[in-house]
Protein backbone atom coordinates (compact mmCIF):
# COMPACT_ATOMS: atom_id res chain seq x y z
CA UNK A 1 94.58 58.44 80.92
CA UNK A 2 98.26 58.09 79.41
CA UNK A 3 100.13 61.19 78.57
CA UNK A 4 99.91 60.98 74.83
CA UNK A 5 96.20 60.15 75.29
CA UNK A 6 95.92 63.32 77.45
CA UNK A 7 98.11 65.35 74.63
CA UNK A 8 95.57 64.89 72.34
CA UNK A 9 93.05 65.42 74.32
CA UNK A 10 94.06 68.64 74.82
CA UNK A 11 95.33 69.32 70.80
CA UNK A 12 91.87 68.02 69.76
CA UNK A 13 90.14 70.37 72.24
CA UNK A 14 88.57 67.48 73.64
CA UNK A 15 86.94 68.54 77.37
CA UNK A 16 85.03 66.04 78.33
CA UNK A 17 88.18 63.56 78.34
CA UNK A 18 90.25 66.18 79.74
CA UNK A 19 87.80 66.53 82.52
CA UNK A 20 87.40 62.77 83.27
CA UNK A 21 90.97 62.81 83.48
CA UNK A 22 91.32 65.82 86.21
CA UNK A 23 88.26 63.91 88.63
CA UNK A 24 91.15 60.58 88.28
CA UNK A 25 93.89 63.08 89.50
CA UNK A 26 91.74 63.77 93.05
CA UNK A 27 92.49 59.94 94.09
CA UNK A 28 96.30 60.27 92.38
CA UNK A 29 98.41 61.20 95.38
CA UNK A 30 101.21 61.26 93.20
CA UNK A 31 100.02 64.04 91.68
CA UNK A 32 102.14 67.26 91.39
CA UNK A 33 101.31 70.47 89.61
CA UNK A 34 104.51 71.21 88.47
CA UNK A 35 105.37 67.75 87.17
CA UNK A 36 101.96 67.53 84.84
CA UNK A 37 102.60 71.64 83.83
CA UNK A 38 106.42 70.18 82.94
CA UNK A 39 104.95 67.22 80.44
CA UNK A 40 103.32 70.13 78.54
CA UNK A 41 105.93 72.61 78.23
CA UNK A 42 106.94 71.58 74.92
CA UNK A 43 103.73 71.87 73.53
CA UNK A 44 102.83 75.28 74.97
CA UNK A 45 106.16 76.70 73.06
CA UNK A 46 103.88 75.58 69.88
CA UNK A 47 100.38 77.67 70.99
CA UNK A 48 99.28 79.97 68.28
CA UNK A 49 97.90 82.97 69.64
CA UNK A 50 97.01 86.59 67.62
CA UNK A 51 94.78 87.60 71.11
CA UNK A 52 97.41 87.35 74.11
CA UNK A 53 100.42 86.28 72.11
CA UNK A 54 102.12 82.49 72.11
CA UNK A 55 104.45 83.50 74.80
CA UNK A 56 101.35 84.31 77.80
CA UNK A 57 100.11 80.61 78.67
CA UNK A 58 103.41 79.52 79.18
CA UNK A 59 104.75 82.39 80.78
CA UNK A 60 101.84 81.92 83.39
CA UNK A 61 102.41 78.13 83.40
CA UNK A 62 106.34 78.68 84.09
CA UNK A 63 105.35 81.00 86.81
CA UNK A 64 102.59 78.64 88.46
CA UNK A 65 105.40 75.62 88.28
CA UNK A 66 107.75 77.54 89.77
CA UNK A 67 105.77 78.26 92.64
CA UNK A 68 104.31 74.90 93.16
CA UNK A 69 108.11 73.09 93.21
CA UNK A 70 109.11 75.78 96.18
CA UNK A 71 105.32 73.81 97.82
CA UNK A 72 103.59 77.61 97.86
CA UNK A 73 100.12 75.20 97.06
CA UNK A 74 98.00 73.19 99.28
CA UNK A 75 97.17 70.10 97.37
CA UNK A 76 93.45 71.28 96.70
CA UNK A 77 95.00 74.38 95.80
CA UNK A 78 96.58 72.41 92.99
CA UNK A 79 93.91 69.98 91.90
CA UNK A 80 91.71 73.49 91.02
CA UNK A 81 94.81 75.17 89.45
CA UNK A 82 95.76 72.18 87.40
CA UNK A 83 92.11 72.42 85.82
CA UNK A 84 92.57 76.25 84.67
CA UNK A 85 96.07 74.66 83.35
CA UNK A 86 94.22 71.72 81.32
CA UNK A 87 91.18 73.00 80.27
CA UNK A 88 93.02 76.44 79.37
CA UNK A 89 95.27 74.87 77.63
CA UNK A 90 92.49 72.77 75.42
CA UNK A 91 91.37 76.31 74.36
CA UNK A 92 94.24 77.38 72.75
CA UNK A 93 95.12 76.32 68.79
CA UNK A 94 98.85 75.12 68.53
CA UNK A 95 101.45 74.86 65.03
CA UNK A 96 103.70 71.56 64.82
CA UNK A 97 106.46 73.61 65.47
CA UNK A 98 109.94 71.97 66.06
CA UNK A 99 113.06 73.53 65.90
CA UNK A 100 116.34 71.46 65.09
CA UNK A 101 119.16 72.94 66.99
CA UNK A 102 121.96 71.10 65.27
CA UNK A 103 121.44 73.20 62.15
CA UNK A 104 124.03 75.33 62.43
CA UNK A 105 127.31 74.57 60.10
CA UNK A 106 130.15 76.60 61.05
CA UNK A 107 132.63 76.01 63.85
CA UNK A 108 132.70 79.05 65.66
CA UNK A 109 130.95 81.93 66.22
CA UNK A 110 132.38 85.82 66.61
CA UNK A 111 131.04 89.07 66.38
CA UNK A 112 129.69 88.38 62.36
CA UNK A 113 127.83 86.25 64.03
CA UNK A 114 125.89 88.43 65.92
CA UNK A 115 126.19 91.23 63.41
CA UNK A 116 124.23 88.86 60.88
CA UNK A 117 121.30 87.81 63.37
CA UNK A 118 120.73 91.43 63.76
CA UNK A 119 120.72 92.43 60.26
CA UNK A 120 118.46 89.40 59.65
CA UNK A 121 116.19 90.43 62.17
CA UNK A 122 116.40 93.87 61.11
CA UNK A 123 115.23 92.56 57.55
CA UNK A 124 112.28 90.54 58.91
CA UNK A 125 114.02 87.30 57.43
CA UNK A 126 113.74 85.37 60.67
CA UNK A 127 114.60 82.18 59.12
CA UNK A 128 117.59 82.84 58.21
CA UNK A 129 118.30 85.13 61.83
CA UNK A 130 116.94 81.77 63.85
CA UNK A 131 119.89 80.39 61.51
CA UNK A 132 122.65 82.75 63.59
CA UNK A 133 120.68 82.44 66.92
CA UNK A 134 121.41 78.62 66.72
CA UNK A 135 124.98 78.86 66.28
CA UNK A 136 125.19 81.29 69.22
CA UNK A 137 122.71 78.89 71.05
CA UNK A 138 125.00 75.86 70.72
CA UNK A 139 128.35 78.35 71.54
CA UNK A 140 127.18 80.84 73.63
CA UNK A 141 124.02 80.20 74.83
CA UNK A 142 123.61 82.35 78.23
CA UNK A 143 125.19 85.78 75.59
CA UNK A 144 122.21 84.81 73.30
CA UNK A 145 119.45 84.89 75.99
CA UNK A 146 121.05 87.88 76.52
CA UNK A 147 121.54 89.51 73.83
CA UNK A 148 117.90 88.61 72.61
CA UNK A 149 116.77 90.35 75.92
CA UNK A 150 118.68 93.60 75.14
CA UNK A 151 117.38 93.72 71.84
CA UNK A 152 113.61 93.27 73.34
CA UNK A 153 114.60 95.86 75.77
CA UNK A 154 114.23 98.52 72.58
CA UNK A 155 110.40 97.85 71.61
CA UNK A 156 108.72 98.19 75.42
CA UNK A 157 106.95 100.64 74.48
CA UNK A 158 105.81 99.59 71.28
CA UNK A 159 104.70 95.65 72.45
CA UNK A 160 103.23 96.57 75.65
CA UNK A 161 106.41 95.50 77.18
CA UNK A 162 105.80 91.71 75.63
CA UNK A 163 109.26 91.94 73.91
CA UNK A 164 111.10 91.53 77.36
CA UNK A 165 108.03 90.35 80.09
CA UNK A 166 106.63 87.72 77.57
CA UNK A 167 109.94 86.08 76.36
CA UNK A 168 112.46 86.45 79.99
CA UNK A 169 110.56 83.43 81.67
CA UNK A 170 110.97 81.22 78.52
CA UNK A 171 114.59 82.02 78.01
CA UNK A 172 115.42 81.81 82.00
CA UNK A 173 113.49 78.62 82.51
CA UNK A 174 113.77 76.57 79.17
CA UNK A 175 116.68 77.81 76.80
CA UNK A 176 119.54 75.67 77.31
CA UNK A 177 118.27 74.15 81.17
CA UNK A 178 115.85 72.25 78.64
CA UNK A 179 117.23 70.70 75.21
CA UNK A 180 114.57 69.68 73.68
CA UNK A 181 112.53 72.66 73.48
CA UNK A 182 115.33 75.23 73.78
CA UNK A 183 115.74 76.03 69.80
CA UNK A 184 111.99 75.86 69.54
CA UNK A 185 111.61 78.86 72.61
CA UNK A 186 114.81 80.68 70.47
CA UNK A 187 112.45 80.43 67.34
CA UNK A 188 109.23 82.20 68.65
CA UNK A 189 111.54 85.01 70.31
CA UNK A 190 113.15 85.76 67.12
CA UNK A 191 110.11 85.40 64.88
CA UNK A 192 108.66 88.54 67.18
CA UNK A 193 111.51 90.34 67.25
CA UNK A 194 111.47 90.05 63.39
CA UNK A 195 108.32 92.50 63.93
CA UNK A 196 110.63 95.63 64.54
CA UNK A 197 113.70 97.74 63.76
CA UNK A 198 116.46 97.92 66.36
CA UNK A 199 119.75 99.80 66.86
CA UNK A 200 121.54 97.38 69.49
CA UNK A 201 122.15 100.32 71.96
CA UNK A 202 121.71 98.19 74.77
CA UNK A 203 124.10 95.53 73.07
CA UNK A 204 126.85 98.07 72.71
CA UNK A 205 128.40 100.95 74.99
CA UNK A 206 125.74 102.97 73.32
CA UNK A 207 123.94 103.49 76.54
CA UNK A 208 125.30 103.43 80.34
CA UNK A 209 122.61 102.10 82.80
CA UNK A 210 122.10 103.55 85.87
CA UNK A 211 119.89 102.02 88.93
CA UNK A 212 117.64 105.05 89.90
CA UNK A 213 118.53 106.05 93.42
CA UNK A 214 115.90 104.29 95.87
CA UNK A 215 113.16 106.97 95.89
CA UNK A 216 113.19 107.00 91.99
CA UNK A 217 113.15 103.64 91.75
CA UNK A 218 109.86 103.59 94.38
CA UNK A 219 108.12 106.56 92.33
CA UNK A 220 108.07 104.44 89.19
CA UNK A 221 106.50 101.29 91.19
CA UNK A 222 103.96 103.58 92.20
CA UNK A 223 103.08 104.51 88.73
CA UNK A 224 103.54 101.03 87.28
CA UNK A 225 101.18 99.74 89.77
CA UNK A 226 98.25 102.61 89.35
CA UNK A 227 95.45 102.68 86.46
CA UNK A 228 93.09 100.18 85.58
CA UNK A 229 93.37 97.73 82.59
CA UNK A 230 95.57 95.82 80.11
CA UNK A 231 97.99 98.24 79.91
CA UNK A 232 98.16 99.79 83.39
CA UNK A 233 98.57 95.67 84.45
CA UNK A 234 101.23 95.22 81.62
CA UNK A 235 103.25 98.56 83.48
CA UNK A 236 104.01 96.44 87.11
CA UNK A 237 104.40 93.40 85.00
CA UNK A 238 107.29 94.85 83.03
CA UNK A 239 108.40 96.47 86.21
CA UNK A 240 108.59 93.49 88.30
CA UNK A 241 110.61 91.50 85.03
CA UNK A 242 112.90 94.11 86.05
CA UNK A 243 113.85 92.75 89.00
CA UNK A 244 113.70 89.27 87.70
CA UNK A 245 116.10 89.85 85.38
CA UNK A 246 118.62 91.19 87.71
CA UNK A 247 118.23 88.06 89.78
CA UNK A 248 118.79 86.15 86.96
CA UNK A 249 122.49 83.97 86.25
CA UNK A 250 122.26 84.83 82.78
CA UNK A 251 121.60 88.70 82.23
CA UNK A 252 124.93 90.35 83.19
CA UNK A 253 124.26 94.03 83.18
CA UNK A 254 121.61 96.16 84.59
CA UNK A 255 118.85 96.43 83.14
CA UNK A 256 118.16 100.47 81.08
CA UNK A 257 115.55 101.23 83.94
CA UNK A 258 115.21 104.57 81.88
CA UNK A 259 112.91 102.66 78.83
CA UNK A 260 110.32 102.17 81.82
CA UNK A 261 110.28 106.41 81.88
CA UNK A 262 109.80 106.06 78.28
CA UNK A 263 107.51 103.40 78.48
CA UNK A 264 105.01 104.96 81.44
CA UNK A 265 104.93 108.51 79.78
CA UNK A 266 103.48 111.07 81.90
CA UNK A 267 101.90 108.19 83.80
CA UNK A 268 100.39 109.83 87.24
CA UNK A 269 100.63 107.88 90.43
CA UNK A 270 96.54 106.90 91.33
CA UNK A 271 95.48 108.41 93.99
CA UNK A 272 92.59 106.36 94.78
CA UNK A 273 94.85 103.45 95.04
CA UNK A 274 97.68 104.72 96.76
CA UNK A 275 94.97 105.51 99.72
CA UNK A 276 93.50 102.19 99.80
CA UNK A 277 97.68 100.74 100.78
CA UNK A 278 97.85 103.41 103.05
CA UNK A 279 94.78 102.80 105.16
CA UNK A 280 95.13 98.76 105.71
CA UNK A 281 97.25 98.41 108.78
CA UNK A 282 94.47 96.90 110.52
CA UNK A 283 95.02 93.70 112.58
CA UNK A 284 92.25 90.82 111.74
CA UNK A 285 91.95 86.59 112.09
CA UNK A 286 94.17 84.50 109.94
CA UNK A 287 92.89 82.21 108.28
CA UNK A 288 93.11 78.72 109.27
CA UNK A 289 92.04 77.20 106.34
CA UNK A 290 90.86 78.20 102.60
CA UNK A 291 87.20 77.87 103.33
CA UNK A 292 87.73 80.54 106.16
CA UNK A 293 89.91 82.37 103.61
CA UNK A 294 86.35 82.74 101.35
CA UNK A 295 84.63 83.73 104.29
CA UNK A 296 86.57 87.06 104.63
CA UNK A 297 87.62 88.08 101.40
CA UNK A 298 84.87 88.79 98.44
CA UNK A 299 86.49 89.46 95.25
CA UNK A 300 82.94 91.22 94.83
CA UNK A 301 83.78 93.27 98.14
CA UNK A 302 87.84 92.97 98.01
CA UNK A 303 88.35 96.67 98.34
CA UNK A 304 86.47 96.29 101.80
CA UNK A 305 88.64 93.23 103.07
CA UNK A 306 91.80 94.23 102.59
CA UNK A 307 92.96 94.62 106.09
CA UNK A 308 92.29 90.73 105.94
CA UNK A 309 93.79 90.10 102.63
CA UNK A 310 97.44 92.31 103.85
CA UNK A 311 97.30 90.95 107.67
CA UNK A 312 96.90 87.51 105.84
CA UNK A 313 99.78 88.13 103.62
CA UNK A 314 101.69 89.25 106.38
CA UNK A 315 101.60 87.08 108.61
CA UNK A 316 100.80 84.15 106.83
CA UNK A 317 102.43 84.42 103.72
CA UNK A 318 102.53 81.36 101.81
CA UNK A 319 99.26 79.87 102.29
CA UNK A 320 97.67 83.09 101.58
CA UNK A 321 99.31 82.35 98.10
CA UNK A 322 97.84 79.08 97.80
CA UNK A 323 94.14 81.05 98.97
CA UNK A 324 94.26 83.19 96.65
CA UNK A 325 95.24 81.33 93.54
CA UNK A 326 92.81 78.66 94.55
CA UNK A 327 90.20 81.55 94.52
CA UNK A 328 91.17 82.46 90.97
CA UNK A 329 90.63 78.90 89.75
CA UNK A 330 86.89 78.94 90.67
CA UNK A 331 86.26 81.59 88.74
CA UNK A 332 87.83 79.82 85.24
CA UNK A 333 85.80 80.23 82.12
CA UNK A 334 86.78 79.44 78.25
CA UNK A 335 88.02 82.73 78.12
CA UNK A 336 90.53 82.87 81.18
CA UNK A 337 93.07 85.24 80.78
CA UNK A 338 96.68 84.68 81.49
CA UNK A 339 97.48 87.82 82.59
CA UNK A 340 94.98 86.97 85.58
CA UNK A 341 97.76 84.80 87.39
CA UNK A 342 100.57 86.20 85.63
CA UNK A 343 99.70 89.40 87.40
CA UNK A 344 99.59 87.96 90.33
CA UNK A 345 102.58 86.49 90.64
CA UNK A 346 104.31 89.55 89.30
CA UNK A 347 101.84 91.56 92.36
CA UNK A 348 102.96 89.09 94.60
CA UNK A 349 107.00 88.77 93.41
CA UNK A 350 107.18 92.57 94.52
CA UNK A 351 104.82 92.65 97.87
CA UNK A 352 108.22 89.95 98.94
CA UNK A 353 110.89 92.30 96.75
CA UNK A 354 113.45 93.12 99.02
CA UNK A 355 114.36 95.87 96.07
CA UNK A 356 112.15 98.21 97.28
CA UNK A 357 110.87 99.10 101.21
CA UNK A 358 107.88 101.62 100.01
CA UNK A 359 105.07 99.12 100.97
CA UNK A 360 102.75 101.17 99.34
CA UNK A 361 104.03 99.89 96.38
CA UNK A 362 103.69 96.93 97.32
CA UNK A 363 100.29 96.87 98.33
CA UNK A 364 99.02 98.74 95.78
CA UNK A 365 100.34 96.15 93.02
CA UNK A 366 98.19 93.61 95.06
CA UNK A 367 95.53 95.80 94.84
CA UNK A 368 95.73 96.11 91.20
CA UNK A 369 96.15 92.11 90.67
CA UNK A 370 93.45 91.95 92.16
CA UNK A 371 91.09 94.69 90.60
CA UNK A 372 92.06 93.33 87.40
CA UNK A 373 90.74 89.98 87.67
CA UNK A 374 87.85 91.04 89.89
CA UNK A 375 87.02 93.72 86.80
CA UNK A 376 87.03 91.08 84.19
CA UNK A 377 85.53 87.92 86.07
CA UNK A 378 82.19 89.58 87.84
């Protein structure tokens, strides 16, 4: 099936094709997973989504290229994974949204400039704000990804942290590394910021960040990672953008590590949790292949076989990646969730942080990756 026969496929919510098209891709051995996610990019920036937001498949689909161009997934592993892209995907309702980034008419831009996109944003008018953000694109566009960050940084608590976690990989990824799609991926960030009210503090000398000291900076990934749910999930999520963002070329300053107090409220750490990281030190088999992989961890049973699942991880780090997101895939239905891998990546992204040594933390954002999709799959 040709691309544009596959695009439509997919726009037209047509399965059957799509499916024909994924059994052709097991005899393709020039497949690759992040090549056929990177053909759909632009049209994932156009997804129209009121349940998880326009910003969540591609966020996960970023996230899932990423680690299949550093060759984290077997090739099975990627044959089942593109299928949760595809299908997915063909799930989702999409806007013909293109954004022209030559629209801007002036010949410089200077603080006005940024003044006016956040009064215009302020106002709701994000037409004429997306007008500003161009100009700044096509001048300064590693200050705009920036700025737009900062002023995300203000509504955590309000969005469920979306307004930074939803919008960093897009801007990191695809604003200005990709020109095509980089004015549309401005568009949809400003359109949602256009939902709130900000005062620029972290765009000003309003506010001096501070990195918490290392056991302050543990203590909140213990609380980010405890609790059960959407919003307990969204907590390490936003954490872990955290420290994407100071890995990051384009975001300068540190990010206010304070709005995650704000954010996680009186927030206690889970005790239930924190003892299930404590007690797997045990040493078990590694797995030698996926199939042996299913044979000793049970999502059904997972809380059981973690000394398998952390000695895996430990010792055998990468293809216990591919294991596990392969045994995500066979559980995809109509309704799959985003947040399913998205979580795990984050989960994963921090059980490798060098930011933090508490492994407790670490293990006990696994654990909640985990729990998560195990809670809404069985």
């Amino acid at each position: 099936m040709m691309d544009s026969q596959l695009k439509k496929a997919v726009i037209n919510h047509q399965q059957e094709e799509i499916k024909e098209y994924l059994k052709e891709l097991k005899s393709d051995t020039s497949f690759s997973l992040a090549s056929l996610i990177e053909g759909f990019l632009p049209l994932m920036l156009m997804e129209c989504s009121l349940r998880y937001g326009s910003f969540h498949f591609v966020k996960m689909s970023l996230f899932l290229r990423e680690l299949s161009q550093k060759n984290y997934f077997s090739r099975e592993s990627e044959l089942e994974i593109a299928r949760v892209v595809m299908l997915g995907l063909s799930e989702r309702h999409f806007i013909n949204l293109k954004a022209d980034s030559s629209g801007y008419k002036e010949n410089e831009v200077n603080q006005r400039t940024y003044s006016k996109l956040i009064e215009e944003i302020n106002n709701g008018n994000s037409h004429n704000s997306f007008y500003y953000a161009l100009g700044i694109l096509e001048h300064q566009p590693e200050k705009l990804k920036e700025y737009l960050i900062n002023l995300g940084m203000e509504r955590i608590p309000d969005s469920l942290g979306h307004s930074v976690s939803c919008f960093f990989p897009v801007m990191r990824d695809l604003v200005n590394h990709h020109k095509d799609v980089s004015a549309a991926g401005v568009l949809s960030y400003v359109m949602y910021l256009c939902r709130f009210s900000y005062q620029s503090k972290y765009n000003s000398d309003q506010v001096k960040n501070e990195k918490p000291a290392p056991d302050n900076l543990e203590e909140l990934g213990l609380r980010a990672a405890s609790g059960s749910g959407i919003v307990n999930l969204h907590h390490m999520i936003t954490y872990y953008t955290f420290f994407m963002l100071e890995d990051s070329s384009f975001y300068q300053e540190l990010p206010p590590y304070i709005i995650l107090e704000n954010y996680f409220g009186s927030k206690n750490i889970e005790q239930k949790r924190l003892e299930l990281a404590k007690n797997n030190q045990g040493k078990t088999q590694i797995a030698e292949n996926y199939h042996q992989f299913k044979d000793n961890f049970s999502l059904k049973s997972y809380q059981n076989d973690l000394d398998f699942l952390f000695h895996n991880l430990a010792e055998n780090y990468k293809k216990t990646i591919s294991h596990l997101h392969q045994l995500f895939a066979e559980y995809y239905n109509p309704h799959w969730n985003p947040h399913y891998y998205t979580g795990l990546y984050c989960a994963l992204g921090l059980y490798k942080s060098e930011k933090i040594k508490n492994n407790k933390v670490k293990k006990m954002a696994v654990i909640q990756a985990v729990e998560y999709f195990a809670d809404n799959v069985l």
